[in-house]
N, C-alpha and C. Protein backbone atom coordinates (compact mmCIF):
# COMPACT_ATOMS: atom_id res chain seq x y z
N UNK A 1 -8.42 -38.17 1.94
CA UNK A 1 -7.52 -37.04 1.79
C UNK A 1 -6.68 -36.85 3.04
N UNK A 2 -6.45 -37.95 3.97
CA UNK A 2 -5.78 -37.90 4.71
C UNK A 2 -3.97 -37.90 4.49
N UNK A 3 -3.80 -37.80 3.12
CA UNK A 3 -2.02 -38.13 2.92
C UNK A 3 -1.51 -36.39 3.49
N UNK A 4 -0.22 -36.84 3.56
CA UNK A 4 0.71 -35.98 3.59
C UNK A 4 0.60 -34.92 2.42
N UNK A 5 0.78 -33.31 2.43
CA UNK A 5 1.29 -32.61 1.15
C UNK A 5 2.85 -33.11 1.03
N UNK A 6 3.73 -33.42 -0.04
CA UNK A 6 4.49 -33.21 -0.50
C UNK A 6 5.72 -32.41 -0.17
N UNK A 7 6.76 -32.15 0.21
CA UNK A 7 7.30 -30.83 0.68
C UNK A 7 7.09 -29.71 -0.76
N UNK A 8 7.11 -29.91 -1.58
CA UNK A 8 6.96 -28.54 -2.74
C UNK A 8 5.94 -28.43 -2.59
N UNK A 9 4.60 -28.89 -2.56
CA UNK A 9 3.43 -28.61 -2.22
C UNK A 9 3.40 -27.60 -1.49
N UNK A 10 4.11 -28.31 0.11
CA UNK A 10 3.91 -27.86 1.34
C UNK A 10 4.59 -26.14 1.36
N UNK A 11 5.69 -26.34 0.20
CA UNK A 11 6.40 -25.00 0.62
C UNK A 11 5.64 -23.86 -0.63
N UNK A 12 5.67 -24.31 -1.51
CA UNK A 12 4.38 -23.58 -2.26
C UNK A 12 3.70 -22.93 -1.84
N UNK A 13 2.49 -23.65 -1.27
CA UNK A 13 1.65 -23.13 -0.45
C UNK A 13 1.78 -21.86 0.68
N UNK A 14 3.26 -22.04 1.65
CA UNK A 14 3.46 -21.19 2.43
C UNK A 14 3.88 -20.08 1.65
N UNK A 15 4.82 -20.05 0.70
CA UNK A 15 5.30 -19.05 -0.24
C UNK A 15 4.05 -17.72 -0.85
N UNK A 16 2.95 -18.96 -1.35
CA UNK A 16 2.13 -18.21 -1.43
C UNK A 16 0.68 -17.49 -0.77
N UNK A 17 0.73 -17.86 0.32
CA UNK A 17 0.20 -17.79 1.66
C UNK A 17 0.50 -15.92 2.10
N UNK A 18 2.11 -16.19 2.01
CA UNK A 18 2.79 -15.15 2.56
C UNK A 18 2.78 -13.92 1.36
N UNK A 19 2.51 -14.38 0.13
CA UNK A 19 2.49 -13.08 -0.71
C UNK A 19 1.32 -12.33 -0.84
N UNK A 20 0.33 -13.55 -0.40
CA UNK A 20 -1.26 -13.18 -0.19
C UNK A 20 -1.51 -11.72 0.81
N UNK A 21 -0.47 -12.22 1.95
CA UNK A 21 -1.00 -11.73 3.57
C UNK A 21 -0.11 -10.36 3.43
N UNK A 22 1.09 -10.63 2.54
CA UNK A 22 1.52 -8.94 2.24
C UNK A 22 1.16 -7.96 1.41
N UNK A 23 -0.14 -8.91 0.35
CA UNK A 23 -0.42 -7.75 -0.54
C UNK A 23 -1.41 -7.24 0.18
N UNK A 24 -2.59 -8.35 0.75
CA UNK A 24 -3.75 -7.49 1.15
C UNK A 24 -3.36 -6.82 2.83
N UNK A 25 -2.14 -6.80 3.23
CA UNK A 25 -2.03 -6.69 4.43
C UNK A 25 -2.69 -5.26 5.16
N UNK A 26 -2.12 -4.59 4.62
CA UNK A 26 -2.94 -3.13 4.67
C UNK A 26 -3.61 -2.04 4.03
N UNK A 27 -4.29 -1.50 4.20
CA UNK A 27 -5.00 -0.18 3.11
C UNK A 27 -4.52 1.08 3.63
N UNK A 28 -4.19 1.63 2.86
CA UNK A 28 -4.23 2.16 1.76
C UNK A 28 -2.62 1.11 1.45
N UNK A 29 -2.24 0.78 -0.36
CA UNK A 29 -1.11 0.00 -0.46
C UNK A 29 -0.07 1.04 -0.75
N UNK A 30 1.05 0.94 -0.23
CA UNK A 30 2.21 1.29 0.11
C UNK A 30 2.85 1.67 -1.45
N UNK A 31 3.24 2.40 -1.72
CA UNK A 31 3.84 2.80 -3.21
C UNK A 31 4.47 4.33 -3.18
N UNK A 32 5.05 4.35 -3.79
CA UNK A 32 6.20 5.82 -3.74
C UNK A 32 5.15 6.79 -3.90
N UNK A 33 3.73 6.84 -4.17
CA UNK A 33 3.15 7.74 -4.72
C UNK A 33 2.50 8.38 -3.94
N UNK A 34 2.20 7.22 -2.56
CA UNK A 34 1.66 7.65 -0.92
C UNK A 34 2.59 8.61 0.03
N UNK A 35 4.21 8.47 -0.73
CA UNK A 35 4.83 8.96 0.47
C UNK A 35 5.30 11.20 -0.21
N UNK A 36 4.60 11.00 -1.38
CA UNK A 36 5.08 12.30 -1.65
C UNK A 36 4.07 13.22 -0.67
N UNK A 37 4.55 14.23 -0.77
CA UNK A 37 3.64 15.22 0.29
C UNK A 37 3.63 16.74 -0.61
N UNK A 38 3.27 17.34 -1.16
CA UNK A 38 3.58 18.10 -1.75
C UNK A 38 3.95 19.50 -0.48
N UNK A 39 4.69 20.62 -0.66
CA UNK A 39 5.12 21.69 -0.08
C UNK A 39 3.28 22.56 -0.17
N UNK A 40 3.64 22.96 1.35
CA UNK A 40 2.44 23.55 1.34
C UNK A 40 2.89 24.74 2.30
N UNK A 41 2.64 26.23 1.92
CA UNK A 41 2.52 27.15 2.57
C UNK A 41 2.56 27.61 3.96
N UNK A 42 3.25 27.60 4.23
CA UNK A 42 3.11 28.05 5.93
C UNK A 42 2.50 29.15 6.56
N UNK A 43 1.77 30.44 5.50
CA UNK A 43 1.28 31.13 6.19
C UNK A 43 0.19 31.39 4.78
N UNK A 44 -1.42 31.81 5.05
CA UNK A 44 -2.43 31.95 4.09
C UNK A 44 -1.47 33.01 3.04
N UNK A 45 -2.14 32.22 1.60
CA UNK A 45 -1.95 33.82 0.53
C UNK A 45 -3.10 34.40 0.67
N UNK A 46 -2.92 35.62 0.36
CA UNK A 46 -3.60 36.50 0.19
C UNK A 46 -4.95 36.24 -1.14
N UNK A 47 -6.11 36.70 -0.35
CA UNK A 47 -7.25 36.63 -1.02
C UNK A 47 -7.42 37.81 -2.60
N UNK A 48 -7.55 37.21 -2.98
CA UNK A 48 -7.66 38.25 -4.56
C UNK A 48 -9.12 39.17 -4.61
N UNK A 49 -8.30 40.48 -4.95
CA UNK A 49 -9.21 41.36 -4.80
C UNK A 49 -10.20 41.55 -6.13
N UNK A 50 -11.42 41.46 -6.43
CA UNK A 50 -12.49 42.17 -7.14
C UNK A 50 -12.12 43.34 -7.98
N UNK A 51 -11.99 43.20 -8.82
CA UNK A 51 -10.75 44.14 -10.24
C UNK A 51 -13.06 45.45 -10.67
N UNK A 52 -13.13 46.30 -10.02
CA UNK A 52 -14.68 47.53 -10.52
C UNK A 52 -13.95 48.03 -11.96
């Protein structure tokens, strides 16, 4: 198994090398759904009172 890869082999391989190393590249994965933040209050509401 000493031959040469092929160049399509060779570039194959890197092609998919590189789609490998960007999917698992980081955790948590990156998607529009990570970057929402929802609006959050800037000062406490008020605690609800006990209706005797």
């Amino acid at each position: 198994m000493n031959a040469k890869e092929s160049l399509p082999h060779a570039l194959g391989r890197k092609a998919l090398d590189a789609m490998i190393r960007r999917e698992y590249g980081g955790w948590p994965p990156v998607s529009s759904y990570n970057l929402y933040q929802p609006h959050r209050p800037e000062k406490l509401l008020p605690k609800p009172q006990d209706k005797k």
